[in-house]
PDB file of N, CA and C in Angstrom:
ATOM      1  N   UNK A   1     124.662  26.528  70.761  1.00  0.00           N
ATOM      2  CA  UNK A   1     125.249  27.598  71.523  1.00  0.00           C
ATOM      3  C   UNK A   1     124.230  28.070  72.550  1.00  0.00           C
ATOM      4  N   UNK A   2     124.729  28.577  73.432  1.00  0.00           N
ATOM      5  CA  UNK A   2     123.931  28.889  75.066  1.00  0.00           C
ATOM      6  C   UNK A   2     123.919  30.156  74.878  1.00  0.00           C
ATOM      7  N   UNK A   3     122.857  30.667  75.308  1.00  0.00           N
ATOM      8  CA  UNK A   3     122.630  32.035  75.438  1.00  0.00           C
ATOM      9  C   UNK A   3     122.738  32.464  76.765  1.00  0.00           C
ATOM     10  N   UNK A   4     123.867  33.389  77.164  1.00  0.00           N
ATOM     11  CA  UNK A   4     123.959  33.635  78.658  1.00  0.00           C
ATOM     12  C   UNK A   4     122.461  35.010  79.249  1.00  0.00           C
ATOM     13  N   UNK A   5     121.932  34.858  80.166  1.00  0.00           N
ATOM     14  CA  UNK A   5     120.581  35.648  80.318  1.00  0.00           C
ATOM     15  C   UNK A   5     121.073  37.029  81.433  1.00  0.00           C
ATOM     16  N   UNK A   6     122.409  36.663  81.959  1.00  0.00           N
ATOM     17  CA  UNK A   6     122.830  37.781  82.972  1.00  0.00           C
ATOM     18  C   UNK A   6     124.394  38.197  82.615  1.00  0.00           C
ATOM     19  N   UNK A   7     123.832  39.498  81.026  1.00  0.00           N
ATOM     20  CA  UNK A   7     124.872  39.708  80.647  1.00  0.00           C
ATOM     21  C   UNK A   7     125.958  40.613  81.795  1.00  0.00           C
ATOM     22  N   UNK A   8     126.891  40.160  81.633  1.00  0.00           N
ATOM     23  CA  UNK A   8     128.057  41.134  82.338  1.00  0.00           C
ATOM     24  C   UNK A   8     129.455  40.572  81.519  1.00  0.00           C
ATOM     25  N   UNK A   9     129.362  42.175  80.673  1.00  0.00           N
ATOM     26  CA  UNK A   9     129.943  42.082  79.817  1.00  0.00           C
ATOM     27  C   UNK A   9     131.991  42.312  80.288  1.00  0.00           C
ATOM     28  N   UNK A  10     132.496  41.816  81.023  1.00  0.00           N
ATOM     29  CA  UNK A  10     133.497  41.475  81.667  1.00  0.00           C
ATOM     30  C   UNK A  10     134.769  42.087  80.601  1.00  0.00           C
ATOM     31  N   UNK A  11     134.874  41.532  79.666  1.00  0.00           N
ATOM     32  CA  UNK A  11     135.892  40.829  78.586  1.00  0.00           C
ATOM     33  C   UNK A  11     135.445  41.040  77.450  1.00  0.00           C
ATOM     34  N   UNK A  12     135.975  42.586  76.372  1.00  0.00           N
ATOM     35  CA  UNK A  12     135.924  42.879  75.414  1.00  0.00           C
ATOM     36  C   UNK A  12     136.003  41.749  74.622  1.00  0.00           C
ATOM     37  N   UNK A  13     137.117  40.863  74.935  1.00  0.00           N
ATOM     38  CA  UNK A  13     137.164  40.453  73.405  1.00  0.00           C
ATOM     39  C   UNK A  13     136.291  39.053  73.054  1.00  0.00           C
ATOM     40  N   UNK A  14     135.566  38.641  74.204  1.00  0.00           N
ATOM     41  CA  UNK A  14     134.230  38.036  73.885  1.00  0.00           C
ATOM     42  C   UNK A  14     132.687  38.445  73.989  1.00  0.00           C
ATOM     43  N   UNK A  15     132.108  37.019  73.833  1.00  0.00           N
ATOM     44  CA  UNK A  15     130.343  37.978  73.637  1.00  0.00           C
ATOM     45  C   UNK A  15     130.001  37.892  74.853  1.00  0.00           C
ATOM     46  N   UNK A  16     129.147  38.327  75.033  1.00  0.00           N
ATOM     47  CA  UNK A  16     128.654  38.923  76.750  1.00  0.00           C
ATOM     48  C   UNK A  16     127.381  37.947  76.503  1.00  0.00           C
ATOM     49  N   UNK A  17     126.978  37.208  75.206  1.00  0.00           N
ATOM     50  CA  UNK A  17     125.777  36.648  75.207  1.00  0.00           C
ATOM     51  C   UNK A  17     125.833  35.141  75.384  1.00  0.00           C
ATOM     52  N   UNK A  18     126.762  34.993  74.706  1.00  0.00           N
ATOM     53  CA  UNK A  18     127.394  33.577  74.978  1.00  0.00           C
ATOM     54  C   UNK A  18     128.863  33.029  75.123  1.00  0.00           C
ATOM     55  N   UNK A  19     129.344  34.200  75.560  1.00  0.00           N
ATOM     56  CA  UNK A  19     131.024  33.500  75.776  1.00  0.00           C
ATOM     57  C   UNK A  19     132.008  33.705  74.849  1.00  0.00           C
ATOM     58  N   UNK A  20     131.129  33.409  73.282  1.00  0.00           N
ATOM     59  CA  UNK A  20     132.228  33.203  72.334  1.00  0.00           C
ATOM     60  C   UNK A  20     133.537  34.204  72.416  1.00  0.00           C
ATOM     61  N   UNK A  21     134.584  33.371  71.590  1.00  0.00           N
ATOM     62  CA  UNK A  21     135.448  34.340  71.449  1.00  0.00           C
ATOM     63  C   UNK A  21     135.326  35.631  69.978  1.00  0.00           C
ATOM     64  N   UNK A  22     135.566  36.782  70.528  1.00  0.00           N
ATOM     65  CA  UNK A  22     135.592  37.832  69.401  1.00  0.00           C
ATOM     66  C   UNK A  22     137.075  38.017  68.880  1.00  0.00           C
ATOM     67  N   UNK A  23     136.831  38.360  67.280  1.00  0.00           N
ATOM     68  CA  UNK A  23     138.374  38.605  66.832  1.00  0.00           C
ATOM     69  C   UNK A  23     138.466  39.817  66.895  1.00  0.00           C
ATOM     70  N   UNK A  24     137.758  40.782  67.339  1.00  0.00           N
ATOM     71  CA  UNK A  24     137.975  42.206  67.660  1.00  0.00           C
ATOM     72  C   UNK A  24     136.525  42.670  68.301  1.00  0.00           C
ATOM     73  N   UNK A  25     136.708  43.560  69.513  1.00  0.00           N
ATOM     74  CA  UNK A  25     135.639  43.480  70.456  1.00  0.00           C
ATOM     75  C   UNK A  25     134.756  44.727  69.426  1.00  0.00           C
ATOM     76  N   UNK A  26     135.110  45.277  68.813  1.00  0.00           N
ATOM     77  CA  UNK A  26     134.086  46.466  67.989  1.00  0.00           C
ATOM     78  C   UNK A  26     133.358  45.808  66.734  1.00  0.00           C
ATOM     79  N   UNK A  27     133.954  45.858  65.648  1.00  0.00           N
ATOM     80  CA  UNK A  27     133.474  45.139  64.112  1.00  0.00           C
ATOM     81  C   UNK A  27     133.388  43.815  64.363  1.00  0.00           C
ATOM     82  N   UNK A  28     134.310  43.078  65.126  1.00  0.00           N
ATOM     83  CA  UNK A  28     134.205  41.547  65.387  1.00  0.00           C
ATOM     84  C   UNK A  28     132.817  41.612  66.433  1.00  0.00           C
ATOM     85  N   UNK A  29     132.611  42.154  67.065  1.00  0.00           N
ATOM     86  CA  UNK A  29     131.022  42.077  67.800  1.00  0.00           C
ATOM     87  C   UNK A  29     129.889  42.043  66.872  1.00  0.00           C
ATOM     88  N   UNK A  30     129.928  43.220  66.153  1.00  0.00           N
ATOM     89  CA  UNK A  30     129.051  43.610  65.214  1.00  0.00           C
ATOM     90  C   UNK A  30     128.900  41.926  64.321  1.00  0.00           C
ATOM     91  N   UNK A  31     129.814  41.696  63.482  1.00  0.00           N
ATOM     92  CA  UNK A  31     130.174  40.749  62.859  1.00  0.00           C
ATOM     93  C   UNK A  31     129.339  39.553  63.479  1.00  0.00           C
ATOM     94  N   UNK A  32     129.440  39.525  64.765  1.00  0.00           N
ATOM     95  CA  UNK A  32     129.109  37.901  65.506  1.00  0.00           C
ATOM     96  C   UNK A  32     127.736  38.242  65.555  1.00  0.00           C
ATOM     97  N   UNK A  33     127.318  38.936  66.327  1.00  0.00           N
ATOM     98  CA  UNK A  33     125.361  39.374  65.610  1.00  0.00           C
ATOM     99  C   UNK A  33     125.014  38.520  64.543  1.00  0.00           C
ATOM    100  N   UNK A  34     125.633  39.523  63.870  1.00  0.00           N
ATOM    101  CA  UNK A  34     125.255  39.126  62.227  1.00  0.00           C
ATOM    102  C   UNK A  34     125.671  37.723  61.901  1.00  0.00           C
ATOM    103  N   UNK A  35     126.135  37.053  62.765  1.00  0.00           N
ATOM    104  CA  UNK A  35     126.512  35.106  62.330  1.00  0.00           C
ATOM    105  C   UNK A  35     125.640  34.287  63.255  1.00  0.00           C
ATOM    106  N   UNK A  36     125.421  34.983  64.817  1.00  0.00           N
ATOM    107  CA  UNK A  36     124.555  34.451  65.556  1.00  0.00           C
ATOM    108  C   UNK A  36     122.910  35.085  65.802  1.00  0.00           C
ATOM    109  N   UNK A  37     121.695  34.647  65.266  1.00  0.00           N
ATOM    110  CA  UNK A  37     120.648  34.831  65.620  1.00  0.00           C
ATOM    111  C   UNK A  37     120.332  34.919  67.037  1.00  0.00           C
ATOM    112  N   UNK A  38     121.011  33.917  68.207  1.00  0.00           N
ATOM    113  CA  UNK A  38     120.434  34.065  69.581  1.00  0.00           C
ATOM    114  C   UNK A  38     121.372  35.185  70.846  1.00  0.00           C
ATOM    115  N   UNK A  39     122.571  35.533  69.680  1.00  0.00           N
ATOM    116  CA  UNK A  39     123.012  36.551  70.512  1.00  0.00           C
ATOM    117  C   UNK A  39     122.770  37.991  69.765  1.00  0.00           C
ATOM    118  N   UNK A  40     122.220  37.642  68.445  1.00  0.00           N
ATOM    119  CA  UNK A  40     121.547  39.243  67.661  1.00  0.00           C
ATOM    120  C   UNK A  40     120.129  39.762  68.816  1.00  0.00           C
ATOM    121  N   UNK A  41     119.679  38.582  69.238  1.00  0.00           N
ATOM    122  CA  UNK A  41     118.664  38.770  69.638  1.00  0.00           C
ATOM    123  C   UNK A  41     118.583  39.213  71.095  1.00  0.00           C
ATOM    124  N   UNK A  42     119.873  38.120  72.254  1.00  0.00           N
ATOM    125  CA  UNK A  42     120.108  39.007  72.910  1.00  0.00           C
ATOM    126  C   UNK A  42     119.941  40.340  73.029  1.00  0.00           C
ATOM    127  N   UNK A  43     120.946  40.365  72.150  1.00  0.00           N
ATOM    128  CA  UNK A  43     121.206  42.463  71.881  1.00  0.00           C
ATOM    129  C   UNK A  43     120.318  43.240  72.262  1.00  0.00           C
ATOM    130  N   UNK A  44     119.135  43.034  71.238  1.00  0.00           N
ATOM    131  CA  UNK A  44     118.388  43.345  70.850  1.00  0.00           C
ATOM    132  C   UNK A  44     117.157  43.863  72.499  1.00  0.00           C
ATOM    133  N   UNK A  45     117.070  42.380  72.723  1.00  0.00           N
ATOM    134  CA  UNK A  45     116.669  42.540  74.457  1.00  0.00           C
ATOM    135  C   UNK A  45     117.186  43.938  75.049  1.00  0.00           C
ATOM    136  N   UNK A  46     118.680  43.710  75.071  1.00  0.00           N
ATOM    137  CA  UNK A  46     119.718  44.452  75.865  1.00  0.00           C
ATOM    138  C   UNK A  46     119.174  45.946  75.837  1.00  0.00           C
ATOM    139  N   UNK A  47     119.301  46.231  74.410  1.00  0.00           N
ATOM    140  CA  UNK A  47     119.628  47.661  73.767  1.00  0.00           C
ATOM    141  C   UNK A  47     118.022  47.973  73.852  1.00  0.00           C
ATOM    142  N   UNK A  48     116.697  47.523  73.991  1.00  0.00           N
ATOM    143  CA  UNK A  48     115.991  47.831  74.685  1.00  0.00           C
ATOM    144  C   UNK A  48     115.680  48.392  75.889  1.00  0.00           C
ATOM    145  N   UNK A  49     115.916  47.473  76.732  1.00  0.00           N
ATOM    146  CA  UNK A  49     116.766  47.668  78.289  1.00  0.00           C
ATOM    147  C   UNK A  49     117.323  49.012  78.716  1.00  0.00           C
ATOM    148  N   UNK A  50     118.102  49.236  77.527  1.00  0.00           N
ATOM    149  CA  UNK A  50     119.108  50.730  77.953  1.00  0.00           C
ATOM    150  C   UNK A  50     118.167  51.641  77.214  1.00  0.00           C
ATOM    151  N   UNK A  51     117.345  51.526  76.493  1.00  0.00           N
ATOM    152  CA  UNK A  51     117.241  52.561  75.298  1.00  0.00           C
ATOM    153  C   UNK A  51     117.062  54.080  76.131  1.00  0.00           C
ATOM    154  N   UNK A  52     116.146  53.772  77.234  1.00  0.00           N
ATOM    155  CA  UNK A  52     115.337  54.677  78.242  1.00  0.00           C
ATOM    156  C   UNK A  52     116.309  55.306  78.781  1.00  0.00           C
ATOM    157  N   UNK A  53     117.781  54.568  79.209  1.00  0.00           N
ATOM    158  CA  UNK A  53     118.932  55.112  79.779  1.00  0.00           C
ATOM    159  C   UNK A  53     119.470  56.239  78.937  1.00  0.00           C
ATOM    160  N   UNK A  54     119.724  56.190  77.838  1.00  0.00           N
ATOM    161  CA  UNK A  54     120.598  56.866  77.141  1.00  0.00           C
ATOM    162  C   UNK A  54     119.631  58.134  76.116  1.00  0.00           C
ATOM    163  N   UNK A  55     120.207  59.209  76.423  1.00  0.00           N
ATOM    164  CA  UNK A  55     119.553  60.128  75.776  1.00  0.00           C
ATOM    165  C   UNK A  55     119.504  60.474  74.362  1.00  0.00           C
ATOM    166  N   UNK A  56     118.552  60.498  73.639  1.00  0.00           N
ATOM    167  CA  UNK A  56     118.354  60.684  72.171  1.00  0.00           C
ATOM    168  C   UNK A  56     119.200  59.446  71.637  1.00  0.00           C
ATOM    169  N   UNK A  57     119.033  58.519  72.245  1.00  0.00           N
ATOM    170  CA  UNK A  57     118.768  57.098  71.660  1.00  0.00           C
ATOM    171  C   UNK A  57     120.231  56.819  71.458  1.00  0.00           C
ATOM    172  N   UNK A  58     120.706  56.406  70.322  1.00  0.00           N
ATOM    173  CA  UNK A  58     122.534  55.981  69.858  1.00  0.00           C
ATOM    174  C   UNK A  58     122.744  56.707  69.066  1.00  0.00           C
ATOM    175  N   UNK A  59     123.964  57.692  69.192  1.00  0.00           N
ATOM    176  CA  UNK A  59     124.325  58.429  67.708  1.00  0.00           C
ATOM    177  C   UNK A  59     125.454  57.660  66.945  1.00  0.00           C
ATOM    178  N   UNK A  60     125.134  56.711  66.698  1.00  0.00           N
ATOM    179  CA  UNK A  60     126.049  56.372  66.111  1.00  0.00           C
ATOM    180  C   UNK A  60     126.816  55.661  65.322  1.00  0.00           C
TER     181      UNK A  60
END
């Protein structure tokens, strides 16, 4: 699987990291993390990226 490097996350109901298809863009996201290591890791990049953006971090 390909790891896409210029996420634009277009289309809920796939991954913004690699295309795949999601069976639901919320828990089914979460879910695909947790099955894929190179799009957990994506994330991970990502939600770095923003952390500075968003105030008092994620509530949630």
């Amino acid at each position: 699987m390909s790891v896409n490097t210029t996420t634009n996350w277009a289309d809920p109901a796939t991954c913004p990291f690699c295309g795949g298809d999601l069976p639901d863009p919320g828990a089914g996201f979460v879910d695909h993390l947790g099955e894929s290591p190179d799009c957990e890791s994506g994330f991970e990049v990502w939600r770095e990226n923003v952390a500075g953006d968003v105030a008092g971090e994620w509530s949630g």
